[in-house]
Protein backbone atom coordinates (compact mmCIF):
# COMPACT_ATOMS: atom_id res chain seq x y z
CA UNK A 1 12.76 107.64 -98.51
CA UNK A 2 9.38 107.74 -101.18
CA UNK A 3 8.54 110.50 -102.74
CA UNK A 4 5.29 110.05 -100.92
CA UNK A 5 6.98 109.96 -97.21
CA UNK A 6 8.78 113.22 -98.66
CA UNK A 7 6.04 115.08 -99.45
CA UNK A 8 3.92 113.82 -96.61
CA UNK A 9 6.66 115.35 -94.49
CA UNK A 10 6.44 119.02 -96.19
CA UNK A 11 2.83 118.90 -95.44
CA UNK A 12 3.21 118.05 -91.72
CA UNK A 13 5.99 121.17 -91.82
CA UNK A 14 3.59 123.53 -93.50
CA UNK A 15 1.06 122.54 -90.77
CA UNK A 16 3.50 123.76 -87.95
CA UNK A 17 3.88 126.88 -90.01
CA UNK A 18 0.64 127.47 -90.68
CA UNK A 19 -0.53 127.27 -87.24
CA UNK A 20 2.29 129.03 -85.78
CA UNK A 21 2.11 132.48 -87.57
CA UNK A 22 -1.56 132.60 -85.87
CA UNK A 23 -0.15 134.33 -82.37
CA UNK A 24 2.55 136.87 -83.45
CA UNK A 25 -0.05 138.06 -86.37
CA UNK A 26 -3.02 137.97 -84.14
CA UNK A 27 -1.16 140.23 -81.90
CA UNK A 28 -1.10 142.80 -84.54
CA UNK A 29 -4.71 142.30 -85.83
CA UNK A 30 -5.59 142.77 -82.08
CA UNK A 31 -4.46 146.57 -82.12
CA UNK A 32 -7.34 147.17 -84.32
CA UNK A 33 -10.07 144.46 -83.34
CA UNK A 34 -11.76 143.46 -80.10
CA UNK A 35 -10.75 139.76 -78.67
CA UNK A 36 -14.14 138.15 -79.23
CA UNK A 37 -15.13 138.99 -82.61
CA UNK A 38 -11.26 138.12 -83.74
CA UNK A 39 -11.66 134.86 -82.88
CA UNK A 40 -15.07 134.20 -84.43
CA UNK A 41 -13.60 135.51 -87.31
CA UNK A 42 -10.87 133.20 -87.34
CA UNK A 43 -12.54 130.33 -87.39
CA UNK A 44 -14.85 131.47 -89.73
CA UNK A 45 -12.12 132.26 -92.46
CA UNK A 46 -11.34 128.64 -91.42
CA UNK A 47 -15.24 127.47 -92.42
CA UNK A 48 -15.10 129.73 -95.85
CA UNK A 49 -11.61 128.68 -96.91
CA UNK A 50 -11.86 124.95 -96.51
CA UNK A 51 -15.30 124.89 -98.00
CA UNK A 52 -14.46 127.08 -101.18
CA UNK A 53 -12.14 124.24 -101.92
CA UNK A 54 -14.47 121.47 -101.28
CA UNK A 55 -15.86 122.77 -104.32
CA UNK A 56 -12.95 121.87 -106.01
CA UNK A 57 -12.20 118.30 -105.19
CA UNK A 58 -12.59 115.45 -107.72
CA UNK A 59 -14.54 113.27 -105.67
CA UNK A 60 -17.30 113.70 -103.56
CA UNK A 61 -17.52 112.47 -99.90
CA UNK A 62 -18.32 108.79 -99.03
CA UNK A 63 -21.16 108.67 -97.43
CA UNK A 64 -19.66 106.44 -94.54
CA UNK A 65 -17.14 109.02 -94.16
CA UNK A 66 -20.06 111.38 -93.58
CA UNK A 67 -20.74 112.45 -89.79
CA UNK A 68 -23.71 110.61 -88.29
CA UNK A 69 -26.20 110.64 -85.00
CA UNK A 70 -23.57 108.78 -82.52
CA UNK A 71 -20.64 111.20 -83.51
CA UNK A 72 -23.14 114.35 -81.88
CA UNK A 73 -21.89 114.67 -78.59
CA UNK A 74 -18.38 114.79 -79.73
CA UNK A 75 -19.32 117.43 -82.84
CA UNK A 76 -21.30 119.68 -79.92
CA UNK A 77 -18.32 119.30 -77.43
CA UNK A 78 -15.90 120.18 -80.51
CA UNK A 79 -17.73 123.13 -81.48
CA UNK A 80 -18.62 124.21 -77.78
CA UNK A 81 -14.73 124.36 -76.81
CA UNK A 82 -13.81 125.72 -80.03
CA UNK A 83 -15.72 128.65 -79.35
CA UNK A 84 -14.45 129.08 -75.47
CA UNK A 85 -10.50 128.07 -76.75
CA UNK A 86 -9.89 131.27 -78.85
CA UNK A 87 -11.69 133.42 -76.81
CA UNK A 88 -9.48 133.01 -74.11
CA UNK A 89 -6.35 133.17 -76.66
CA UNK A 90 -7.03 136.46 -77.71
CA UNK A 91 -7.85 138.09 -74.32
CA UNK A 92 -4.61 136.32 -73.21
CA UNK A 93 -2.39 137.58 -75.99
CA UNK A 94 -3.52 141.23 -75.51
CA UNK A 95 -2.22 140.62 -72.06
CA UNK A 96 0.79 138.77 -72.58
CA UNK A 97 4.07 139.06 -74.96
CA UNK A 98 3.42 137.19 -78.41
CA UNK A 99 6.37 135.07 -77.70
CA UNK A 100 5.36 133.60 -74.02
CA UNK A 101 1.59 133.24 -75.53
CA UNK A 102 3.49 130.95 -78.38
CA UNK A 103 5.72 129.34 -75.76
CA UNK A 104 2.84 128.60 -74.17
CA UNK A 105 1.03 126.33 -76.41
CA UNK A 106 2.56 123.65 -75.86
CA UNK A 107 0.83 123.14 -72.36
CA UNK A 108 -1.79 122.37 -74.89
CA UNK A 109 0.03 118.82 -75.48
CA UNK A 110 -0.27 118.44 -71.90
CA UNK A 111 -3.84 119.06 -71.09
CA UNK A 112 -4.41 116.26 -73.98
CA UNK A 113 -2.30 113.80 -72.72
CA UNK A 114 -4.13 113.80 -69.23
CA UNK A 115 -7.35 114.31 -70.93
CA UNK A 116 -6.84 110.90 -72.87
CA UNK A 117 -5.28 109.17 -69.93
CA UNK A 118 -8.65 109.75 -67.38
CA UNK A 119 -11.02 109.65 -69.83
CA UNK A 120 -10.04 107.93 -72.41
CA UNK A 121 -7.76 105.78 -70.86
CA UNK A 122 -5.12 105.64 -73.25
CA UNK A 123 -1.41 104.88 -72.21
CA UNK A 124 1.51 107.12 -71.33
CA UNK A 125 4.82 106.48 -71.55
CA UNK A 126 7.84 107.22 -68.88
CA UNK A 127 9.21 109.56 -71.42
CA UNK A 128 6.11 111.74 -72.25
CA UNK A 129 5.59 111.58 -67.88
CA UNK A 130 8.83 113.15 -68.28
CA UNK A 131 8.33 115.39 -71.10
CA UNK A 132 4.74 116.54 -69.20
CA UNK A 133 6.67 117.77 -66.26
CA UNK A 134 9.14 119.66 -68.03
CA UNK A 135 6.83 121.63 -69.93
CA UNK A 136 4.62 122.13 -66.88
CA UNK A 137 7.94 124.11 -64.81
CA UNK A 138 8.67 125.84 -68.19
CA UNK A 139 4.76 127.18 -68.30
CA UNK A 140 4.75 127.97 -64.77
CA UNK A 141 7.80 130.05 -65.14
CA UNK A 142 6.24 131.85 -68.08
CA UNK A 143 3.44 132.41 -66.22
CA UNK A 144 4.28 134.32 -63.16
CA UNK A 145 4.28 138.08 -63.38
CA UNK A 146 7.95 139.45 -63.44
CA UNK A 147 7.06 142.39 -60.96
CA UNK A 148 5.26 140.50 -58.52
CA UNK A 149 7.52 136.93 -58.28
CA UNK A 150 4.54 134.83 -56.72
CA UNK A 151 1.66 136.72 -58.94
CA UNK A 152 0.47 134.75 -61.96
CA UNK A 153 0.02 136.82 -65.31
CA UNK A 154 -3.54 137.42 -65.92
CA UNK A 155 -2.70 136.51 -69.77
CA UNK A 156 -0.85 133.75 -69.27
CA UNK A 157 -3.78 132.64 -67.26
CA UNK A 158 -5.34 132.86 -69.91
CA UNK A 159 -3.60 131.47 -72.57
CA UNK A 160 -3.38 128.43 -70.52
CA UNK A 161 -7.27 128.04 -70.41
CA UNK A 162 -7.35 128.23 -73.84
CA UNK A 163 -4.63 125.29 -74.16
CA UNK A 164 -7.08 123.28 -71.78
CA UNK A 165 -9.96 123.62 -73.93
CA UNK A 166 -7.91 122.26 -77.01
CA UNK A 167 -6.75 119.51 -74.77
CA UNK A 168 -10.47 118.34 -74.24
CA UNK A 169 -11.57 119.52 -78.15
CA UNK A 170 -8.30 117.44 -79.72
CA UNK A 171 -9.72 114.50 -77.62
CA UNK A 172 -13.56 114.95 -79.12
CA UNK A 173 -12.05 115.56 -82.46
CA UNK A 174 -9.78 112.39 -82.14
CA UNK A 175 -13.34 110.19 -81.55
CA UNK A 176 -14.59 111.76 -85.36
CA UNK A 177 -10.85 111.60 -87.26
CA UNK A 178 -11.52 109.30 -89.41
CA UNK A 179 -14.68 111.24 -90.82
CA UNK A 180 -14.53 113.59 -93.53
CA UNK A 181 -12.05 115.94 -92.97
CA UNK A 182 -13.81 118.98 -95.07
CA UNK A 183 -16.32 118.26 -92.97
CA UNK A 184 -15.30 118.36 -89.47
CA UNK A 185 -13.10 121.74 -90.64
CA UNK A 186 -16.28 123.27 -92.16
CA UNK A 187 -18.77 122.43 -88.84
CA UNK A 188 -15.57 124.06 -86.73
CA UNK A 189 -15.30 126.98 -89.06
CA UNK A 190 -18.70 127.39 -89.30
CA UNK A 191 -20.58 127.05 -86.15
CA UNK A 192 -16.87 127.70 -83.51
CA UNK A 193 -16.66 131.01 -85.56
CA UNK A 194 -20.35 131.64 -85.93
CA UNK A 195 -20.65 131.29 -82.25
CA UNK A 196 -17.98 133.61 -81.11
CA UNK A 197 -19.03 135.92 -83.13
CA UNK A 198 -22.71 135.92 -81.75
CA UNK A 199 -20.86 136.09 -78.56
CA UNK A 200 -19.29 139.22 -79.79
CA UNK A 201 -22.47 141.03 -80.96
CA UNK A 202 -23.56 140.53 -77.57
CA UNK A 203 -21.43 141.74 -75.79
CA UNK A 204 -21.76 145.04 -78.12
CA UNK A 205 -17.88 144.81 -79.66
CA UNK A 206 -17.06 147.25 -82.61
CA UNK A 207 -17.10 146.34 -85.99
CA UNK A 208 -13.87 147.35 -87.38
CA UNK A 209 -12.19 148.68 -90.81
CA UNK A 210 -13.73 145.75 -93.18
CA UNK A 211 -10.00 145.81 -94.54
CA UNK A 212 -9.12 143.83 -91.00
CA UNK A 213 -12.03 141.99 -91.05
CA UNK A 214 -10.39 140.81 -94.05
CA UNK A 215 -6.85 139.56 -92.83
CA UNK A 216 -8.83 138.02 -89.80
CA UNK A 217 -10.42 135.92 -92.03
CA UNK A 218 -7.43 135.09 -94.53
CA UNK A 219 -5.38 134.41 -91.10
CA UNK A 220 -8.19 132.05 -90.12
CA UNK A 221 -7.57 129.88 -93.28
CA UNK A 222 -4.48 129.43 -93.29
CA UNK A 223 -3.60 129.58 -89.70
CA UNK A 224 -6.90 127.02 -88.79
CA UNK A 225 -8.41 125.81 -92.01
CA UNK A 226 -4.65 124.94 -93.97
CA UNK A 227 -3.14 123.81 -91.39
CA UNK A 228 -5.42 121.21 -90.40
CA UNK A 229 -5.68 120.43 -93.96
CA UNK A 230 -2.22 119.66 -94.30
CA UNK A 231 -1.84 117.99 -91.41
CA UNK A 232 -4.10 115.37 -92.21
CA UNK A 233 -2.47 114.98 -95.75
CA UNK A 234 0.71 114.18 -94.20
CA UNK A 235 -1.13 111.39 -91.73
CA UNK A 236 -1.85 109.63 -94.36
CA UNK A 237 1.57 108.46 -94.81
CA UNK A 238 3.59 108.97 -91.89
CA UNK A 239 0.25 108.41 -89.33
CA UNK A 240 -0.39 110.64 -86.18
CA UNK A 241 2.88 109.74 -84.11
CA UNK A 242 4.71 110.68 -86.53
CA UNK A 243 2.68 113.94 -88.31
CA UNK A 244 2.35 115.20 -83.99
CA UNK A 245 6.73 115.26 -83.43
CA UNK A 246 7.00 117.13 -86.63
CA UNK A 247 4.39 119.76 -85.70
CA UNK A 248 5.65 120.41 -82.37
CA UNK A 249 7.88 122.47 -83.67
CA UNK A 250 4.86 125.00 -84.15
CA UNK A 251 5.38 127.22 -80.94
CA UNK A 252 9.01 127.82 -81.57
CA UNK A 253 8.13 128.86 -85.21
CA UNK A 254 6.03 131.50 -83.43
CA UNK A 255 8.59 132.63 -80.66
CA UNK A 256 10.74 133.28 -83.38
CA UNK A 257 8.30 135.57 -85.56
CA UNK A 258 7.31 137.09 -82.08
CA UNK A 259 10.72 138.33 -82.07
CA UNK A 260 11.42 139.34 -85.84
CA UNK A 261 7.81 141.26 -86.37
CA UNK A 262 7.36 142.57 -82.48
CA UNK A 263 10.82 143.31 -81.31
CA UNK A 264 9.91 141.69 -77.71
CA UNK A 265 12.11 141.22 -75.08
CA UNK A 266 14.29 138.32 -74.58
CA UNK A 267 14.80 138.15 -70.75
CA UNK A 268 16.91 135.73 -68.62
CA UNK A 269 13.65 133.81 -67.47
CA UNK A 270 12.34 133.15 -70.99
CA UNK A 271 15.57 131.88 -72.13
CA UNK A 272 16.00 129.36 -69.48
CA UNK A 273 12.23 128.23 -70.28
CA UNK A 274 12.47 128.26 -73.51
CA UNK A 275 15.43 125.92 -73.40
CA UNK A 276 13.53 123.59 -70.88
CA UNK A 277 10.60 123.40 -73.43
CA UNK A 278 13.29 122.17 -76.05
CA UNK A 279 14.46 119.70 -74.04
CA UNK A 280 10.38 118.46 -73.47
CA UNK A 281 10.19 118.55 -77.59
CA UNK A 282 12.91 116.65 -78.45
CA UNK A 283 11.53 113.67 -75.80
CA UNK A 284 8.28 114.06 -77.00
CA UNK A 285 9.61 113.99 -80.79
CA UNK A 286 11.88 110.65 -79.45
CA UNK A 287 8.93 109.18 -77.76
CA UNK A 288 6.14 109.44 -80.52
CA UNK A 289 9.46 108.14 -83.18
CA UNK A 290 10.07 105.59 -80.84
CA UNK A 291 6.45 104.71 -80.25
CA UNK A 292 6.08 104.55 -83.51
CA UNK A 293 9.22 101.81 -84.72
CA UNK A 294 7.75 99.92 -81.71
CA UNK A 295 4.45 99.44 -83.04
CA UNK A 296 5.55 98.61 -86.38
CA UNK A 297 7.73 95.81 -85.03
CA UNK A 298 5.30 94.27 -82.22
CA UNK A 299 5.76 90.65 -80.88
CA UNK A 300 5.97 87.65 -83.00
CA UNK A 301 3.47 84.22 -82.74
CA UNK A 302 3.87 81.28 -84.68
CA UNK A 303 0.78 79.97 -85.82
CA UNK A 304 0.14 77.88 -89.49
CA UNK A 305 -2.87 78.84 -92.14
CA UNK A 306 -4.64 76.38 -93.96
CA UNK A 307 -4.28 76.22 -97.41
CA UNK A 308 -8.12 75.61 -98.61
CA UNK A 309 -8.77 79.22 -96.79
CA UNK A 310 -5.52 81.24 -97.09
CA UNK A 311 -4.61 83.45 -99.55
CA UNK A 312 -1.80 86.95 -99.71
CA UNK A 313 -3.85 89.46 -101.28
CA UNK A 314 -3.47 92.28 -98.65
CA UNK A 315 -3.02 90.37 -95.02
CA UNK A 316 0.58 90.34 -94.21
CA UNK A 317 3.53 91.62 -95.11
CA UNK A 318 6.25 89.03 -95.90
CA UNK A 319 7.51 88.23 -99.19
CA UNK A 320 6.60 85.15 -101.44
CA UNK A 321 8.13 85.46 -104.49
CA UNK A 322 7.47 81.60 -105.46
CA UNK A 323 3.23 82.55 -105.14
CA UNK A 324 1.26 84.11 -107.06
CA UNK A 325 -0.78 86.52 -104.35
CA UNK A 326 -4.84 84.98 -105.09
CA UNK A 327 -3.30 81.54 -105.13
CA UNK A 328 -4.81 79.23 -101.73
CA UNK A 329 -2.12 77.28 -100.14
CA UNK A 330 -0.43 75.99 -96.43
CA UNK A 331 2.58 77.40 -94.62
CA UNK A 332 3.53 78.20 -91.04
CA UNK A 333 4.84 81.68 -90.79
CA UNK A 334 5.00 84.70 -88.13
CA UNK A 335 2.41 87.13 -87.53
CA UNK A 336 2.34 90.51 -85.52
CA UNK A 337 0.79 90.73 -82.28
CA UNK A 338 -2.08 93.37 -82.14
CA UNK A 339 -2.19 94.62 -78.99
CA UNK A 340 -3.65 97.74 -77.28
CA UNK A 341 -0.08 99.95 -76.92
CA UNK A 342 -1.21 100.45 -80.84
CA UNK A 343 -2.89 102.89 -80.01
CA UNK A 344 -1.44 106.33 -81.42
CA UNK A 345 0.47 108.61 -79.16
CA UNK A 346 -1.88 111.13 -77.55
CA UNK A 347 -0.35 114.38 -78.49
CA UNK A 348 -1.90 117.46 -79.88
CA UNK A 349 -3.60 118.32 -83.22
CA UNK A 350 -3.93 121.29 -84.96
CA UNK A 351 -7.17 122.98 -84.72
C-alpha cells in the first residue's frame, strides 16, 4: 500500500469523524441556542473556516475549475436545500435521542441513491437494492414512538426530512464536484448559513451567550467545512467508491459519542436496529469495494494501433520495457472497455 493510498485513507477517516461529532455536540449546543439560528451558524463556521484557509494555499484556483453560468441551477438548488436540511436536523434532534438522530443518517444514503436512479438515471446494484431495504426497516423502527407502537416520532420525522434534502443536495453537488472545492464549501457556508440565519431573525429567535455562538461556529468547521475538506483529499486517490464505504462509518461514530457524552438509553429496539444498519454498511462498504475492482478490471477488446500515430505517454497502462514512452511504433494489444457501469457508486457525501 503507497504512502499516498495511506494517507488518503486517514483523510477519508477524519471525514467520518468530523462529520459525526456534529449530532451528539449539537445536542448540547441546543440547550442553549434556538434550532434555526444553530444551523445557520453551522454552516457559516463552515464558510469562515474553509475560506480563512484559502488564504493560505500555494496556488490559486484555475479558472476552469471556477464555477460558471450552466453550474447555477445546481449552486441555487445546493444552497436552497442546504438551508432547509439543517433546519430540520436541529428541530429533529431536540426531539429525538442523539443516538437515533445519528442512526438515522444513514437514510440519507438512501434518499441519494433513489434520487440518482429517477433523475439521474444512474445504476443500482442488487446489493445496494438490498442494502436500501435494510436500512429503510432499521429507520422505520427508529422512528416510531415507543409509547404509542403505530405513532411516528415527530423528531425522527424530522430528521428524516433533513436526510431527504441531502439526498437531493449530494445529487446537485455531485453535477459541480469537479469544481473548486474551496469554492463550492465557501458558497455553502456562506449563503446555506447566511440564509438560515435570516430565517432565524425572522422568526424573532434569541441571540445567545456570544461564547456559544462561538462553538457553533468552530463545530460548523470542522463538523461541515473539514470534513468535506478531507473528504475530497482522500478522493483523490482512492476516488468516490471508495472515500463513500470508508465514511459510512460516520453515524456509528456518533451513536457511540451519543452514548459516552449523553448517557442515553440503550433499549431492546435500538439494538436490534442498530445491528440491522450494520449489516446494510458492511453491503454497502462490499458493494462500492466491489464496484470499484470491477471497474478497474472492465472487459477486454483486441484492436492494433498504428505506428505513424501511436505513442505511450499517458494512454494505457501496460508495460513496455523494450520502448522508450514518446517513441511512434505498431503493436496489437488489449484495451479496457469504457462503458457506462463506470459511473461512481451513488452514495452519500459529506456536506
Amino acid at each position: 500500500m503507497s504512502r499516498n493510498t495511506i494517507k488518503a485513507i486517514i483523510y477519508a477517516f477524519l471525514a467520518a469523524v468530523f462529520y459525526a461529532i456534529n449530532v451528539p455536540l449539537s445536542k448540547l449546543l441546543l440547550a442553549h441556542m434556538e434550532p434555526t439560528l444553530m444551523a445557520g451558524l453551522l454552516y457559516l463556521g463552515a464558510g469562515i473556516g474553509i475560506g480563512a484557509m484559502s488564504l493560505f494555499r500555494v496556488k490559486g484556483t484555475k479558472q476552469a475549475d471556477r464555477l460558471t453560468k450552466k453550474d447555477l441551477p445546481y449552486v441555487v438548488g445546493m444552497i436552497v436545500l442546504d438551508i432547509a436540511a439543517p433546519i430540520f436536523l436541529m428541530f429533529g434532534i431536540t426531539e429525538s435521542t442523539s443516538s437515533s438522530a445519528s442512526l438515522l443518517g444513514n437514510f440519507e444514503i438512501v434518499a441519494t441513491t433513489i434520487i440518482a436512479l429517477f433523475i439521474f438515471k444512474e445504476a443500482v446494484s442488487k446489493r445496494l437494492w438490498a442494502a436500501i431495504l435494510f436500512i429503510t426497516v432499521a429507520s422505520a423502527m427508529l422512528s416510531f414512538d415507543g409509547t404509542d407502537g403505530i405513532r411516528f416520532s415527530t423528531g425522527s420525522l424530522l430528521v428524516l426530512a433533513a436526510t431527504l434534502c441531502w439526498g437531493l443536495e449530494n445529487n446537485c453537488t455531485r453535477q459541480i464536484s469537479s469544481k473548486s472545492t474551496y469554492e463550492i464549501v465557501m458558497l455553502k457556508g456562506f449563503f446555506s448559513g447566511g440564509g438560515a440565519a435570516l430565517l432565524a431573525f425572522l422568526l424573532s429567535e434569541k441571540i445567545p451567550e456570544t461564547k456559544y455562538v462561538l462553538l457553533t461556529l468552530n463545530l460548523g468547521f470542522v463538523a461541515y467545512g473539514l470534513s468535506i475538506f478531507t473528504y475530497i483529499r482522500a478522493q483523490r486517490f482512492l476516488g468516490a467508491a471508495k472515500t463513500s464505504a470508508y465514511y459510512s462509518i460516520a453515524p456509528f461514530i456518533g451513536v457511540f459519542l451519543s452514548f459516552v457524552l449523553l448517557k442515553e438509553e440503550f433499549t431492546l429496539r435500538y439494538f436490534v436496529a442498530l445491528v440491522i444498519m450494520i449489516a446494510a454498511t458492511l453491503i454497502i462498504i462490499y458493494d462500492t469495494l466491489e464496484q470499484k475492482h470491477v471497474h478497474e478490471h472492465t472487459h477486454v477488446l483486441t484492436h492494433t494501433h498504428d505506428g505513424s500515430t501511436h505513442t505511450h505517454v499517458i494512454t494505457h497502462t501496460h508495460e513496455h520495457s523494450h520502448l522508450i514512452l514518446d517513441e511512434k511504433h505498431t503493436h496489437t494489444h488489449t484495451r479496457e472497455e469504457l462503458e457506462a457501469c463506470l459511473k461512481d457508486h451513488p452514495a452519500a457525501t459529506p456536506h
